[in-house]
Protein backbone atom coordinates (compact mmCIF):
# COMPACT_ATOMS: atom_id res chain seq x y z
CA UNK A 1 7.76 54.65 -33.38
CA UNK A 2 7.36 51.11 -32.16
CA UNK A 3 3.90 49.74 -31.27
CA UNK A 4 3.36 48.30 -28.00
CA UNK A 5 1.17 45.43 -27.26
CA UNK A 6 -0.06 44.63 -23.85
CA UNK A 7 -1.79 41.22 -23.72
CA UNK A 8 -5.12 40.99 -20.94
CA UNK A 9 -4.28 38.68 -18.39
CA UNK A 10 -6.89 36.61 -16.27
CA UNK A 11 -6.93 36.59 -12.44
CA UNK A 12 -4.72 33.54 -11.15
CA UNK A 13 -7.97 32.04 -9.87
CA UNK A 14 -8.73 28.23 -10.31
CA UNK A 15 -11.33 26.07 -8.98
CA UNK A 16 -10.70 22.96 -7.34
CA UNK A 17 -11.61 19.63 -7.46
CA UNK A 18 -14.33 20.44 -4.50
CA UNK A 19 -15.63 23.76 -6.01
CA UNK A 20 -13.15 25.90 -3.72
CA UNK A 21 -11.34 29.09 -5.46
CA UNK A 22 -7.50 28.96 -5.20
CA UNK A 23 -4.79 31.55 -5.66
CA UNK A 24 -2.78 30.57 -8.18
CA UNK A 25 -1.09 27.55 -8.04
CA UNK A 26 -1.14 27.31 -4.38
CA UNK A 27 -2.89 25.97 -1.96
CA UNK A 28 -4.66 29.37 -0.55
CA UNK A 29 -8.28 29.45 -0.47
CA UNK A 30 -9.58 33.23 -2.09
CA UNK A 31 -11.50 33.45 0.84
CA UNK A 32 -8.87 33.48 3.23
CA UNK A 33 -7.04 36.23 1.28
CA UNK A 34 -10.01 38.48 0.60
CA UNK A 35 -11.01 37.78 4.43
CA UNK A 36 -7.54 39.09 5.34
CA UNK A 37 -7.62 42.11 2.94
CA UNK A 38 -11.11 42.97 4.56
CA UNK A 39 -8.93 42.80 8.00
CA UNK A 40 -7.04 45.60 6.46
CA UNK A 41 -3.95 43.02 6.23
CA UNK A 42 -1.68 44.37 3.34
CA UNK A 43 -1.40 42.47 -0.26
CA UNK A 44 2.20 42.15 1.46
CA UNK A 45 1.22 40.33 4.45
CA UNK A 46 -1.21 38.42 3.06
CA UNK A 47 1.52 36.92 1.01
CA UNK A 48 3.45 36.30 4.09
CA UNK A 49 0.75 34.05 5.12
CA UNK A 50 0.66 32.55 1.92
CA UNK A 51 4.00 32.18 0.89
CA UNK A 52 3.22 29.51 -2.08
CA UNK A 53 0.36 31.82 -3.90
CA UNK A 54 2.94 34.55 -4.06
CA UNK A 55 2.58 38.30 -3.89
CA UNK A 56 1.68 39.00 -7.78
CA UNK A 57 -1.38 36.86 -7.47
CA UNK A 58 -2.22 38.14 -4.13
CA UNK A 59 -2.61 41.57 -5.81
CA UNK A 60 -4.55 39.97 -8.60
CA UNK A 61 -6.78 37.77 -6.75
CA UNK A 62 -7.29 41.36 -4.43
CA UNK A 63 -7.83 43.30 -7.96
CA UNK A 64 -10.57 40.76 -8.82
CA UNK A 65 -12.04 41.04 -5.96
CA UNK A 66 -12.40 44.64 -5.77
CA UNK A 67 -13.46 44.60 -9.33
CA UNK A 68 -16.13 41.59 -8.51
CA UNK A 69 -17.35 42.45 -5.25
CA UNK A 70 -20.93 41.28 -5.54
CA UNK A 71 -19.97 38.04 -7.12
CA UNK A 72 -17.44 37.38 -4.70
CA UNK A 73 -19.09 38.12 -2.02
CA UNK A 74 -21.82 35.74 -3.19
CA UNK A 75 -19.29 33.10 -3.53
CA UNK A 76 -17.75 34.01 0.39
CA UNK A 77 -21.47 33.60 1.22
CA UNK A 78 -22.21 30.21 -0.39
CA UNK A 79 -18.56 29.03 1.12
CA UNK A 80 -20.11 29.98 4.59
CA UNK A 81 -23.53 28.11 4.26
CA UNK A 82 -21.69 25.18 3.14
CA UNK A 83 -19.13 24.81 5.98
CA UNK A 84 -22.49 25.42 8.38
CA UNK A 85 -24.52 22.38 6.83
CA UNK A 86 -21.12 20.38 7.11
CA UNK A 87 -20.63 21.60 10.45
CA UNK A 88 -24.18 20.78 11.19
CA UNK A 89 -23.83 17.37 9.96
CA UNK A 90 -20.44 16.68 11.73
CA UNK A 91 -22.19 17.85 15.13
CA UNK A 92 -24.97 15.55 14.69
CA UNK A 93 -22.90 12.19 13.94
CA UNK A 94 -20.15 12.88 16.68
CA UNK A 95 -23.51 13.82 19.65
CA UNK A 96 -22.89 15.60 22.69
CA UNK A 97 -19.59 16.07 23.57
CA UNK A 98 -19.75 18.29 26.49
CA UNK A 99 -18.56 15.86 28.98
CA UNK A 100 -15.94 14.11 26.84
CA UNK A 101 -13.08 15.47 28.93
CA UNK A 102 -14.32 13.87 32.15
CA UNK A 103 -14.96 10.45 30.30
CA UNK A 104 -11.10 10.28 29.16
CA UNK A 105 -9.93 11.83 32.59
CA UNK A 106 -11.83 9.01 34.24
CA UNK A 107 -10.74 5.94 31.77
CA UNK A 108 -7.05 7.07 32.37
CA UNK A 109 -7.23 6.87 35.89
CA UNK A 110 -8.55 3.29 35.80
């Protein structure tokens, strides 16, 4: 009888140069996928979306996720509070821009 090894493999998660968990090789942002699966959106769709992370390491990146929830969601959380202080700062610098339409309406009629 022949013995069978089967090697662990880790979760084709990477962290890029600004912090932000990727799927695989791609492009896709975990958060986007996990935010999909928690839309009930299929592994299958998901990779649809995300043609480039492909759909083994949407499965895997879904598997670690339901294995990690806590620290994941953690991670989703910090991702959130982040985009709101950039947000925040964004809004501040550009001002008010609630009557921006009517400015450039009015300069191209001039």
């Amino acid at each position: 009888m022949t013995s069978r090894v089967i090697e662990p493999e880790s979760p084709p998660l990477r962290i890029d140069q600004l912090d932000a968990i990727r799927v695989g090789d791609s492009q896709a942002l975990l958060e986007l996928v996990v935010r999909a699966f928690e839309d009930a959106e299929t592994a299958e769709g998901i990779a649809q979306r995300y043609p480039s992370a492909g759909l083994p390491a949407v499965y895997a990146a879904i598997t670690y996720f339901l294995n990690h929830v806590d620290q994941v969601q953690e991670y989703l959380a910090d991702r959130e509070r982040q985009a709101g202080e950039i947000r925040s700062r964004i809004e501040t610098r550009q001002g008010d821009q609630a009557g921006i339409r009517a400015r450039l309406l009015c300069r191209r009629s001039q």
